[in-house]
Protein backbone atom coordinates (compact mmCIF):
# COMPACT_ATOMS: atom_id res chain seq x y z
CA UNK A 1 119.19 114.99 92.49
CA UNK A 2 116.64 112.08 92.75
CA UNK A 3 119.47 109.61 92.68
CA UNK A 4 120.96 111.10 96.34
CA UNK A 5 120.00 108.27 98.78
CA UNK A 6 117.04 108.93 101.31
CA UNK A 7 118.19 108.70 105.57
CA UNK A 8 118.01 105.00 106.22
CA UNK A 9 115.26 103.88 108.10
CA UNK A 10 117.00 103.39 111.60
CA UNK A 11 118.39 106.88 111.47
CA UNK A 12 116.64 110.22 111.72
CA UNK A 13 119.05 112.27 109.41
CA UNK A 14 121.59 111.79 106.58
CA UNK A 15 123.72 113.56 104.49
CA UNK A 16 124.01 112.37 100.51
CA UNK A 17 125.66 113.13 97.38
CA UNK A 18 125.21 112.30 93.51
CA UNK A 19 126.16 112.73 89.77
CA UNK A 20 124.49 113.11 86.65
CA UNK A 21 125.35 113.19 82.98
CA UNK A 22 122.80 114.31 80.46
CA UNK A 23 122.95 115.81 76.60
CA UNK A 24 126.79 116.58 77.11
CA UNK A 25 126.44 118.18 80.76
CA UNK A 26 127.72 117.20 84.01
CA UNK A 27 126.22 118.03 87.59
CA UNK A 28 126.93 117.21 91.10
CA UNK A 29 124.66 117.72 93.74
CA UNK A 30 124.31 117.20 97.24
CA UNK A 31 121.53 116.77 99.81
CA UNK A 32 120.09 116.24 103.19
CA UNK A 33 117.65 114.02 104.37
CA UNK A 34 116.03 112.94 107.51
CA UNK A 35 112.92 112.00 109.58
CA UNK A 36 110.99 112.56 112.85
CA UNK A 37 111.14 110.37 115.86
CA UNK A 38 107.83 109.41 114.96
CA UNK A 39 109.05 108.21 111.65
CA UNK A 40 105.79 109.70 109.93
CA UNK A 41 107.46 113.42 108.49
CA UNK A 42 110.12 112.72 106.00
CA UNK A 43 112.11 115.71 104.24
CA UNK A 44 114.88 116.09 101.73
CA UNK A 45 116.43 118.95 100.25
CA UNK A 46 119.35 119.11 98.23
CA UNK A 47 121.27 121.72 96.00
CA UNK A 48 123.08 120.99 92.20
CA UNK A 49 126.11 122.61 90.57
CA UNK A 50 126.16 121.93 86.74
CA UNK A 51 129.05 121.72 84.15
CA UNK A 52 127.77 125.64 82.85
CA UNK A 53 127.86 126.65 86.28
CA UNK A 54 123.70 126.20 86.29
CA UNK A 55 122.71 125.65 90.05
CA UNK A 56 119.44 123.77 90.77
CA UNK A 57 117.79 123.65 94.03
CA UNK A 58 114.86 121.15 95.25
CA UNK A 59 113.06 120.21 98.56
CA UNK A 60 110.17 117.61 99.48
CA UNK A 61 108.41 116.72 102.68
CA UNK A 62 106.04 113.45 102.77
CA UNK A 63 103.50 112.98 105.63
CA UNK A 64 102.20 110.13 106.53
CA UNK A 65 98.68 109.65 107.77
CA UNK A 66 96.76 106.62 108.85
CA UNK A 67 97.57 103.31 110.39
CA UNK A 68 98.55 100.42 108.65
């Protein structure tokens, strides 16, 4: 799931997908991404679906603090 591409930086949300191969399983897994108008709260979540019918789930939220 890390490999599903973030929202680019222009945009405020995006839909991804991705693969993986590892040890002799397969997975798919797909994902949403986005930010706020403000650009400093980013999220992701994003769901998996493996070869043994294994389902993974994940979600992540970054905020930003501070000027630069």
């Amino acid at each position: 799931m890390a490999n599903i591409p973030q929202v680019a930086s222009d945009k405020l949300f995006g839909i991804g997908a991705g693969v993986g191969y590892y040890k002799g399983e397969g997975a798919i897994a797909v994902g949403i991404s986005g930010q706020n108008r403000g650009k400093n709260v980013v999220y992701k979540g994003s769901v998996s679906l493996g070869t043994k019918s294994d389902i993974g789930v994940a979600a992540g939220i970054n905020i930003s603090l501070g000027e630069s």
